[in-house]
PDB file of N, CA and C in Angstrom:
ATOM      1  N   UNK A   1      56.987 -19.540  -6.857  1.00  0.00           N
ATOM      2  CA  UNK A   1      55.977 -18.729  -7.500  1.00  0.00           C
ATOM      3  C   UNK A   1      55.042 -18.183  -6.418  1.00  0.00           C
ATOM      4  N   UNK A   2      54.748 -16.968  -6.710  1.00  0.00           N
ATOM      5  CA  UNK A   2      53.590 -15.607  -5.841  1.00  0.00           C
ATOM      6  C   UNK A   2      52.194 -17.140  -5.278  1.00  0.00           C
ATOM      7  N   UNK A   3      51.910 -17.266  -4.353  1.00  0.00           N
ATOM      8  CA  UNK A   3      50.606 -17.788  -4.094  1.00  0.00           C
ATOM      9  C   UNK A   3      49.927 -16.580  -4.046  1.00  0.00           C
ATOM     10  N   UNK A   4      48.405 -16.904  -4.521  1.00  0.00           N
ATOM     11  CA  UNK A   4      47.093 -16.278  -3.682  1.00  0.00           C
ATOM     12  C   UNK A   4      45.774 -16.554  -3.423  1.00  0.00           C
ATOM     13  N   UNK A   5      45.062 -15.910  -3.244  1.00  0.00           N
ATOM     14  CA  UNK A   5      43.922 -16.110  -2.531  1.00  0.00           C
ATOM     15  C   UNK A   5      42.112 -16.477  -3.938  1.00  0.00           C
ATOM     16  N   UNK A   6      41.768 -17.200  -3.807  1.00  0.00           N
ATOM     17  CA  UNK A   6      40.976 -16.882  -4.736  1.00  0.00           C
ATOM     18  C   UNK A   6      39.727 -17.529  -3.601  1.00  0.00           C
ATOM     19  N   UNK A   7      38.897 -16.461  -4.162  1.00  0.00           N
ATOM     20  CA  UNK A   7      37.246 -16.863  -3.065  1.00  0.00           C
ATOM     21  C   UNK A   7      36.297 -16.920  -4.076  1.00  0.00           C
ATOM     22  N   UNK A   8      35.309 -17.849  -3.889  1.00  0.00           N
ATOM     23  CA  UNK A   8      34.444 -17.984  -4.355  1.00  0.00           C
ATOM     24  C   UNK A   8      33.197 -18.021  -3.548  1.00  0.00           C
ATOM     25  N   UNK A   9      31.712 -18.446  -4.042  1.00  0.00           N
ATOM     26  CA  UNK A   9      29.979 -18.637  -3.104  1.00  0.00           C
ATOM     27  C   UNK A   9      29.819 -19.534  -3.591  1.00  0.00           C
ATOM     28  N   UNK A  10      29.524 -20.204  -2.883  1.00  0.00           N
ATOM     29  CA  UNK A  10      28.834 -21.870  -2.753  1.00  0.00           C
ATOM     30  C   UNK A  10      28.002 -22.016  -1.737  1.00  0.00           C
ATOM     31  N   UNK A  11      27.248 -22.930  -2.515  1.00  0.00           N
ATOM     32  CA  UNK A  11      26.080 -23.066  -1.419  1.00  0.00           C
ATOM     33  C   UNK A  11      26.739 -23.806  -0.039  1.00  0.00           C
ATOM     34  N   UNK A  12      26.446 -23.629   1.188  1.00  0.00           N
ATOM     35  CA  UNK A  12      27.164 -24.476   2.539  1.00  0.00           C
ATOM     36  C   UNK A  12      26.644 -25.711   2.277  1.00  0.00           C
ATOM     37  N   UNK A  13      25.744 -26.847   1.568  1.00  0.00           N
ATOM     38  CA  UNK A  13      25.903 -28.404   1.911  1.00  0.00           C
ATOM     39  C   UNK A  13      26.839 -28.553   0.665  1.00  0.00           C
ATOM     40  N   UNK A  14      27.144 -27.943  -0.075  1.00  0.00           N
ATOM     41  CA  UNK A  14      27.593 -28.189  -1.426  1.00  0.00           C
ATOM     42  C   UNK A  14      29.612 -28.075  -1.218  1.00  0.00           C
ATOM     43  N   UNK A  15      29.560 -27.297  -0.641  1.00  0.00           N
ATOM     44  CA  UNK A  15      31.078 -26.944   0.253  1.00  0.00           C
ATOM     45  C   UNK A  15      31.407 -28.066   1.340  1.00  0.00           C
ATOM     46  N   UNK A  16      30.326 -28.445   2.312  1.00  0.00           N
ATOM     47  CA  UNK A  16      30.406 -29.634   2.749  1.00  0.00           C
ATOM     48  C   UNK A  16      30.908 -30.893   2.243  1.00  0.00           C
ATOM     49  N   UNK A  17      29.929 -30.847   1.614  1.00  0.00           N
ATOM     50  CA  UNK A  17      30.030 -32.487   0.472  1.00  0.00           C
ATOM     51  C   UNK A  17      31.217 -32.694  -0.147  1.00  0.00           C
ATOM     52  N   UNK A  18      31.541 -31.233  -0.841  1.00  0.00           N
ATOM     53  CA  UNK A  18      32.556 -31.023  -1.693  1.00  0.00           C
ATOM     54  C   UNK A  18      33.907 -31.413  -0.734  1.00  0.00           C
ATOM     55  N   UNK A  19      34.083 -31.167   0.836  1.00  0.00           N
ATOM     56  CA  UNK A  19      35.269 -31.159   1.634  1.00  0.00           C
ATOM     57  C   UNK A  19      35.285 -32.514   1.786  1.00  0.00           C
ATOM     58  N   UNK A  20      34.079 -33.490   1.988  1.00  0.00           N
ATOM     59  CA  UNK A  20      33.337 -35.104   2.704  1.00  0.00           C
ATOM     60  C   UNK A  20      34.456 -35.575   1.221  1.00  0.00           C
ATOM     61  N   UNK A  21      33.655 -35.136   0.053  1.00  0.00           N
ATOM     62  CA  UNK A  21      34.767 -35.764  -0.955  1.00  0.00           C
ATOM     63  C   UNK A  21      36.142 -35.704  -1.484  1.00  0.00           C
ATOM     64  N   UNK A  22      36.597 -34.577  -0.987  1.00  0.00           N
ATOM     65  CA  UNK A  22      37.853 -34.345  -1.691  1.00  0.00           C
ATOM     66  C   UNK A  22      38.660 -35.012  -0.207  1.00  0.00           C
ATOM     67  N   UNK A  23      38.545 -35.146   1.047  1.00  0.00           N
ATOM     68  CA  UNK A  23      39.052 -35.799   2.020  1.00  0.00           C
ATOM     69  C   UNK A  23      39.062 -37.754   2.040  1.00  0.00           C
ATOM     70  N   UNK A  24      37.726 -37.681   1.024  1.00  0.00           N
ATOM     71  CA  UNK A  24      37.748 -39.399   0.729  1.00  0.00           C
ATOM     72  C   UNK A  24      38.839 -39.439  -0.555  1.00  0.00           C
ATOM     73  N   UNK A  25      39.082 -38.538  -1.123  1.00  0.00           N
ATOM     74  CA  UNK A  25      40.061 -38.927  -2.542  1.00  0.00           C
ATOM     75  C   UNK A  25      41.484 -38.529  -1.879  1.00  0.00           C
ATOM     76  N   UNK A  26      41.374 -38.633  -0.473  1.00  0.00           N
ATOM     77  CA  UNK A  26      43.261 -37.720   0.006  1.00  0.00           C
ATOM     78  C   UNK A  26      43.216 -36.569  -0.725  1.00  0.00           C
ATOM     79  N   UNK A  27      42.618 -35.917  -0.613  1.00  0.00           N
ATOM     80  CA  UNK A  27      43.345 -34.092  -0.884  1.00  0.00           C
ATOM     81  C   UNK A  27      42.588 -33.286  -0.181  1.00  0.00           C
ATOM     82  N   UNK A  28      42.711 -31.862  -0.092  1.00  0.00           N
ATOM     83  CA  UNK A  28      41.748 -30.869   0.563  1.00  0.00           C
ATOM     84  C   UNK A  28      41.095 -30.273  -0.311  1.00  0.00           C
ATOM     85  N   UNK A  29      40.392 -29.193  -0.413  1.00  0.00           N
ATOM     86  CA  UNK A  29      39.603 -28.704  -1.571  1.00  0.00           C
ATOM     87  C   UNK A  29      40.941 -27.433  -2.081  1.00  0.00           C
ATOM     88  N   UNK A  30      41.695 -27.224  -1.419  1.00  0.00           N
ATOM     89  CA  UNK A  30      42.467 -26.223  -2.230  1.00  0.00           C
ATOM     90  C   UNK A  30      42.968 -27.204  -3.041  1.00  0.00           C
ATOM     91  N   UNK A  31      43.672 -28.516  -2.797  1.00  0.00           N
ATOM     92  CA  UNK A  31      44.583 -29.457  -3.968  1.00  0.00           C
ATOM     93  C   UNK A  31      43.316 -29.610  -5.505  1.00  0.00           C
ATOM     94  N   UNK A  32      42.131 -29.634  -4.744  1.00  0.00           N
ATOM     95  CA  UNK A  32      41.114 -30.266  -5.468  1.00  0.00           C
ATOM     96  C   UNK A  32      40.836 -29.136  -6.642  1.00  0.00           C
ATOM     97  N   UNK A  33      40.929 -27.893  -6.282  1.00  0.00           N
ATOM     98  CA  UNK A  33      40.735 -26.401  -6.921  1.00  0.00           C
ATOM     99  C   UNK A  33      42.356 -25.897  -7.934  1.00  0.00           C
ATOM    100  N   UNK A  34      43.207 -26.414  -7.463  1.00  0.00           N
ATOM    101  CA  UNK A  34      44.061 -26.641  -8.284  1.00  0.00           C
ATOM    102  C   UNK A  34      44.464 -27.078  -9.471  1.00  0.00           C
ATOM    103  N   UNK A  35      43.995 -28.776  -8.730  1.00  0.00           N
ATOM    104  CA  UNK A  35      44.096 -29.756 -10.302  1.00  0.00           C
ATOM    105  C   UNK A  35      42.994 -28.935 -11.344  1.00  0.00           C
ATOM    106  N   UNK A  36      41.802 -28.610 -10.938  1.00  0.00           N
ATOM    107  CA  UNK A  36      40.727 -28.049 -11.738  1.00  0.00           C
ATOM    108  C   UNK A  36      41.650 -27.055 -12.547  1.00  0.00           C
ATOM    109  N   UNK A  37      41.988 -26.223 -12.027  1.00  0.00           N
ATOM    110  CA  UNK A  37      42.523 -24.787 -12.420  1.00  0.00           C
ATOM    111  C   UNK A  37      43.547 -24.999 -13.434  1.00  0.00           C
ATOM    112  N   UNK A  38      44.907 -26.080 -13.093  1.00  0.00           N
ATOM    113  CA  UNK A  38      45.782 -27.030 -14.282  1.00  0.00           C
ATOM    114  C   UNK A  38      45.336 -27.242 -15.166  1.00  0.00           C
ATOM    115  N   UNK A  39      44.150 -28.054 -15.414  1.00  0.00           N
ATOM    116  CA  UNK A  39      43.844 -29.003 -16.138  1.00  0.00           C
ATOM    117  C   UNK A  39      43.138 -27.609 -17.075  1.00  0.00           C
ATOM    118  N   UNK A  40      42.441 -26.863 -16.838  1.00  0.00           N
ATOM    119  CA  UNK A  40      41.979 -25.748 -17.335  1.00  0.00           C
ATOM    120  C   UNK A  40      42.953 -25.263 -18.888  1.00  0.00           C
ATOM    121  N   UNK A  41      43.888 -25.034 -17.551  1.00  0.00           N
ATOM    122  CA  UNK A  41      45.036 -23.890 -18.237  1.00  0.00           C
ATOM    123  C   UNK A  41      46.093 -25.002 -19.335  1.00  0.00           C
ATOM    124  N   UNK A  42      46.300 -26.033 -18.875  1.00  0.00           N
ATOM    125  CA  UNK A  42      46.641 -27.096 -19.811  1.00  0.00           C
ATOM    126  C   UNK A  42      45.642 -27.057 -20.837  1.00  0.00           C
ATOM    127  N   UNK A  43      44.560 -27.701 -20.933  1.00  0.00           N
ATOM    128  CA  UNK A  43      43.817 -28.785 -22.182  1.00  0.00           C
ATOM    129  C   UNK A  43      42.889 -27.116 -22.727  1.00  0.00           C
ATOM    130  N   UNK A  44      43.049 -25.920 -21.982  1.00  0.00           N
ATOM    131  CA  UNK A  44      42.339 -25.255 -22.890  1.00  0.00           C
ATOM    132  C   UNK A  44      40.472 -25.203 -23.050  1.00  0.00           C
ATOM    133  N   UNK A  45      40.234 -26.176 -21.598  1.00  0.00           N
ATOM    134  CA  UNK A  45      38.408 -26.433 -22.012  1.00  0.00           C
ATOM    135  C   UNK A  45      38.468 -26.709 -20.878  1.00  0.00           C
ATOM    136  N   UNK A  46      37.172 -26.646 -20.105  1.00  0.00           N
ATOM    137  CA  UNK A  46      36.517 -27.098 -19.294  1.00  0.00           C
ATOM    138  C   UNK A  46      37.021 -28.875 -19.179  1.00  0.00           C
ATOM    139  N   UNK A  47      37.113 -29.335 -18.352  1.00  0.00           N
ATOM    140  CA  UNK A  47      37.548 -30.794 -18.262  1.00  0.00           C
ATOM    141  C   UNK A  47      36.323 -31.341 -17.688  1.00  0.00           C
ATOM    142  N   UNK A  48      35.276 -31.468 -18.334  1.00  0.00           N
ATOM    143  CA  UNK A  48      33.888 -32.222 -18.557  1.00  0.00           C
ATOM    144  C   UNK A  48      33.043 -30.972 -19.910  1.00  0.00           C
ATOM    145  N   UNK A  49      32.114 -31.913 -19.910  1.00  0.00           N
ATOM    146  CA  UNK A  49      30.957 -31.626 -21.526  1.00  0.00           C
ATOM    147  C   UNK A  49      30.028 -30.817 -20.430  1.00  0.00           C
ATOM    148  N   UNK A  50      29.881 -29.509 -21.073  1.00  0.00           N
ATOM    149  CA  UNK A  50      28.133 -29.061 -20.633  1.00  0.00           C
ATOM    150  C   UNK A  50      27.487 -28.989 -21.622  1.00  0.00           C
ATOM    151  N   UNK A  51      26.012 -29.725 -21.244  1.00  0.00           N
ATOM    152  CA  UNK A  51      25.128 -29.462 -22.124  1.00  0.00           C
ATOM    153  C   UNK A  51      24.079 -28.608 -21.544  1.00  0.00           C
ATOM    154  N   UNK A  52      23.082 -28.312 -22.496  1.00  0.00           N
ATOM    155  CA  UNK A  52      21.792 -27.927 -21.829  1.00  0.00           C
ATOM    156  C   UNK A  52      20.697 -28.821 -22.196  1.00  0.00           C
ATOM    157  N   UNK A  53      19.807 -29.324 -21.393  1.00  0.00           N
ATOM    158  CA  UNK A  53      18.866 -30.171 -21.951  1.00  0.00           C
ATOM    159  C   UNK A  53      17.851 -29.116 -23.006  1.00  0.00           C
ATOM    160  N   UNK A  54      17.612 -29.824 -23.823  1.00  0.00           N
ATOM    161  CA  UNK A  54      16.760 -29.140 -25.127  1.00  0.00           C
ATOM    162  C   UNK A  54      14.835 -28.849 -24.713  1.00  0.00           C
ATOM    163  N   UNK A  55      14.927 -29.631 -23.624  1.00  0.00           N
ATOM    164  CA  UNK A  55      13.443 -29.396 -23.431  1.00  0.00           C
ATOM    165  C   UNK A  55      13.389 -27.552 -22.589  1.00  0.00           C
ATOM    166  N   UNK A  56      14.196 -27.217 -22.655  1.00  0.00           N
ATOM    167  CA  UNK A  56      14.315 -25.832 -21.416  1.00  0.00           C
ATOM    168  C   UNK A  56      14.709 -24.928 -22.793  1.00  0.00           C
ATOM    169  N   UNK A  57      14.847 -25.377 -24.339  1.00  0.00           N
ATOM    170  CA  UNK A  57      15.007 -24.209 -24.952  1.00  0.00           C
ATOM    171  C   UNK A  57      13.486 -23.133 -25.564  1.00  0.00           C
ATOM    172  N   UNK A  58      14.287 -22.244 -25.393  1.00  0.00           N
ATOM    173  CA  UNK A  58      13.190 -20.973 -25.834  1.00  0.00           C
ATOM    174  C   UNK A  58      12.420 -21.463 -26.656  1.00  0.00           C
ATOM    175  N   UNK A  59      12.817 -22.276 -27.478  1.00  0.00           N
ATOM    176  CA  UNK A  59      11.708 -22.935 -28.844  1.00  0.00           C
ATOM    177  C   UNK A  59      10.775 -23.853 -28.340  1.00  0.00           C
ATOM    178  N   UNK A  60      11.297 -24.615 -27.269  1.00  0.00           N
ATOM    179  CA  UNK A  60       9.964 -25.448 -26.931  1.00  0.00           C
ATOM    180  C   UNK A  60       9.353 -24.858 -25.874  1.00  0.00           C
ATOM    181  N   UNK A  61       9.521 -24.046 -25.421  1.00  0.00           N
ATOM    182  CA  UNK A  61       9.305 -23.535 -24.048  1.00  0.00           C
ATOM    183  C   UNK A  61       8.125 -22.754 -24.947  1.00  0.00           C
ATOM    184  N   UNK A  62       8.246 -21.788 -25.608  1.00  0.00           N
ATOM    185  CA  UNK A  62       6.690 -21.651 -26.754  1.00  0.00           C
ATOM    186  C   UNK A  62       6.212 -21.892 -27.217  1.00  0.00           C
ATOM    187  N   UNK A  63       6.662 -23.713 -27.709  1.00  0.00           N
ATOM    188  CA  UNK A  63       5.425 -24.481 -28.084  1.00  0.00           C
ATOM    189  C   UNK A  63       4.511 -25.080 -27.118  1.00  0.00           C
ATOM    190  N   UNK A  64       5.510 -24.718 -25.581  1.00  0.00           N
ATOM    191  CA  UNK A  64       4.461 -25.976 -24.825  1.00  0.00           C
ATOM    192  C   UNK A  64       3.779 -24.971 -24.368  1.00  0.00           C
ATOM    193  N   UNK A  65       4.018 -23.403 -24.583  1.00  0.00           N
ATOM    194  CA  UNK A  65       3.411 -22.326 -23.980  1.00  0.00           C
ATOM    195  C   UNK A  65       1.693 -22.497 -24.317  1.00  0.00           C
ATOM    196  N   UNK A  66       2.136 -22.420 -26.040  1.00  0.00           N
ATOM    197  CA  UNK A  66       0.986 -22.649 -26.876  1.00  0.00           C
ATOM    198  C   UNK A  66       0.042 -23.660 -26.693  1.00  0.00           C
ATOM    199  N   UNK A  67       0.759 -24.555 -26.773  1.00  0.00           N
ATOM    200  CA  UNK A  67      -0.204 -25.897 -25.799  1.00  0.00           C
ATOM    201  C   UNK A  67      -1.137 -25.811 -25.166  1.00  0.00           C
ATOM    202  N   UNK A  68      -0.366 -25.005 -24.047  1.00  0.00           N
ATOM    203  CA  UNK A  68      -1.524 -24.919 -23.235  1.00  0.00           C
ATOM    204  C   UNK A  68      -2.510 -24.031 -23.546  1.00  0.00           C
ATOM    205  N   UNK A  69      -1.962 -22.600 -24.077  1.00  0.00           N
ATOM    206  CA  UNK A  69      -2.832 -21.829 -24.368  1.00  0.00           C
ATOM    207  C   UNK A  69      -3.849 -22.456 -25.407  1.00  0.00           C
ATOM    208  N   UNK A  70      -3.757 -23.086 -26.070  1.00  0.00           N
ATOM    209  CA  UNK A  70      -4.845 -24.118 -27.191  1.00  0.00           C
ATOM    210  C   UNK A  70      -5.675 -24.608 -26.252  1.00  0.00           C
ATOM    211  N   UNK A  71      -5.165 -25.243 -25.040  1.00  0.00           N
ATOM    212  CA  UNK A  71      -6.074 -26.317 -24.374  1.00  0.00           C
ATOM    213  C   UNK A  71      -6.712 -25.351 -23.532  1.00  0.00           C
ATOM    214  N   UNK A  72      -6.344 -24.187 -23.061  1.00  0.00           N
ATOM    215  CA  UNK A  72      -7.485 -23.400 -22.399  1.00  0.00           C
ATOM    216  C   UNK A  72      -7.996 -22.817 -22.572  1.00  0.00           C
ATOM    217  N   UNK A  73      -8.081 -22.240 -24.219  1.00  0.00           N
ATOM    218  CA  UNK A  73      -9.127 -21.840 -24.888  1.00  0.00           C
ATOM    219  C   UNK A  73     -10.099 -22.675 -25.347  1.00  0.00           C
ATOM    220  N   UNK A  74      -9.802 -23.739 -25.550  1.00  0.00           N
ATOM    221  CA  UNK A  74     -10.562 -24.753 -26.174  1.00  0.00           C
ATOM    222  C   UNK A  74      -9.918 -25.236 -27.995  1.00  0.00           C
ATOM    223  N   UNK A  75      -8.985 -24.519 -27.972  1.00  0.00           N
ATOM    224  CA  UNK A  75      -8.776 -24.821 -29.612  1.00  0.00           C
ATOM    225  C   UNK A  75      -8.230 -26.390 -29.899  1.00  0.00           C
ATOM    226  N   UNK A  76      -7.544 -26.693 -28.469  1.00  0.00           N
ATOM    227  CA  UNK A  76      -6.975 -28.092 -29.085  1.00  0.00           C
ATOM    228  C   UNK A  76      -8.356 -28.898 -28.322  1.00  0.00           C
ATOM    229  N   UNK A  77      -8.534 -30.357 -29.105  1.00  0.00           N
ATOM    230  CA  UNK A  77      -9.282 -30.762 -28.541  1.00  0.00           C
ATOM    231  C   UNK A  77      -8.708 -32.421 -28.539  1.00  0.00           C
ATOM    232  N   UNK A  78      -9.055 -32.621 -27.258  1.00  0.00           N
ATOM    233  CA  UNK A  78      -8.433 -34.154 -26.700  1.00  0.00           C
ATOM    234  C   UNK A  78      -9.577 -35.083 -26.743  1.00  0.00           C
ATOM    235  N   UNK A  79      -9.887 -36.673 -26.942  1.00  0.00           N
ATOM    236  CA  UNK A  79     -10.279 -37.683 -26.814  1.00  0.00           C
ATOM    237  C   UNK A  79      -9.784 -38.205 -25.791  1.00  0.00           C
ATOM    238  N   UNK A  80     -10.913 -38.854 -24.951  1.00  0.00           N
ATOM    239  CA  UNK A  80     -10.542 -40.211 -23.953  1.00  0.00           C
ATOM    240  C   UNK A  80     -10.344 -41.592 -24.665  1.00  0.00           C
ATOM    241  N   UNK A  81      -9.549 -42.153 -23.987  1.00  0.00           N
ATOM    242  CA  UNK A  81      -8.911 -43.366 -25.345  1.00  0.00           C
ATOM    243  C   UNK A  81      -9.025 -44.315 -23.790  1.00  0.00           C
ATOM    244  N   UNK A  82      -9.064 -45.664 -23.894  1.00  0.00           N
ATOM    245  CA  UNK A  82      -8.529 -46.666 -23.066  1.00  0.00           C
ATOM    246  C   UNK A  82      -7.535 -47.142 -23.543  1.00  0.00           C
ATOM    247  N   UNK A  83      -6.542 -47.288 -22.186  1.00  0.00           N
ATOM    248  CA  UNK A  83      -5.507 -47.487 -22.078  1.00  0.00           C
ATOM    249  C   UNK A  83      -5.259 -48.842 -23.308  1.00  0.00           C
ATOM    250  N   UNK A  84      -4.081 -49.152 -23.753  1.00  0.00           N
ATOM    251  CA  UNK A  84      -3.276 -50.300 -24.983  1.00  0.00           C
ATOM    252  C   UNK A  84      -2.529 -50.810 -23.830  1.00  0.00           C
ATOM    253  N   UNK A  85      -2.621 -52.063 -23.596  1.00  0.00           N
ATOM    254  CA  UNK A  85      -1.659 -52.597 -23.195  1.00  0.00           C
ATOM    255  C   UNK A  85      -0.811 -53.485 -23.914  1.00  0.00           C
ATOM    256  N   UNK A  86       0.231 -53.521 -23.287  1.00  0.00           N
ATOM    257  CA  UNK A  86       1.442 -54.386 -23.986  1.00  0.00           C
ATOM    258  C   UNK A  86       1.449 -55.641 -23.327  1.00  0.00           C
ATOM    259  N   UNK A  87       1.094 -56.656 -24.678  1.00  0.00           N
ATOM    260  CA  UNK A  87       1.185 -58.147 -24.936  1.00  0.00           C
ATOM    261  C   UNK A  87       2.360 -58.482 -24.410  1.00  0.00           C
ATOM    262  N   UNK A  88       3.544 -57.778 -24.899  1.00  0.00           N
ATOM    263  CA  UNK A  88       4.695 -58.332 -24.859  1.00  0.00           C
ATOM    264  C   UNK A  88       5.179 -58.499 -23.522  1.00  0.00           C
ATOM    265  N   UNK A  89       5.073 -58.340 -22.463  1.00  0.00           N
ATOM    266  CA  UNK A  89       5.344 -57.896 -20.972  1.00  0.00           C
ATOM    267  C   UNK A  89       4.826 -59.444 -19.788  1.00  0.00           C
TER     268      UNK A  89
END
């Protein structure tokens, strides 16, 4: 079968690291870019979960906007409390 060339940008310590590891598992990063690319074209998905953490969504990202905007207008208003400590500890 035709080989070719595929290039990608990566950051240089990240390409590093990436060579430091795929040389500790016995392979090079082309074997390593391979299995990725198989496993792809086999199972149909990404072969790991992405998430996004929920604190970075648009919805909270305008409540904490608001937040603040409350606290630097003055609308929210905070109490000094002393600290509760825990008995249990």
């Amino acid at each position: 079968m035709a080989q070719t060339n595929l290039s990608v940008r990566v950051n240089e310590l990240d390409k590093k690291n990436f060579e430091l590891f795929c040389n500790e598992a016995g392979m090079n990063v082309s074997v390593a870019i391979n299995m990725f690319i198989k496993t792809v074209l086999r199972e149909r998905r990404l072969p790991f979960e992405i998430k996004i953490d929920p604190f970075y969504s648009k919805s909270n990202i305008e409540y904490l906007e608001k937040i603040v905007s409350d606290i630097k207008t003055g609308k929210a208003k905070f109490e000094e409390h002393d600290l509760i400590e825990d008995d249990d500890k």
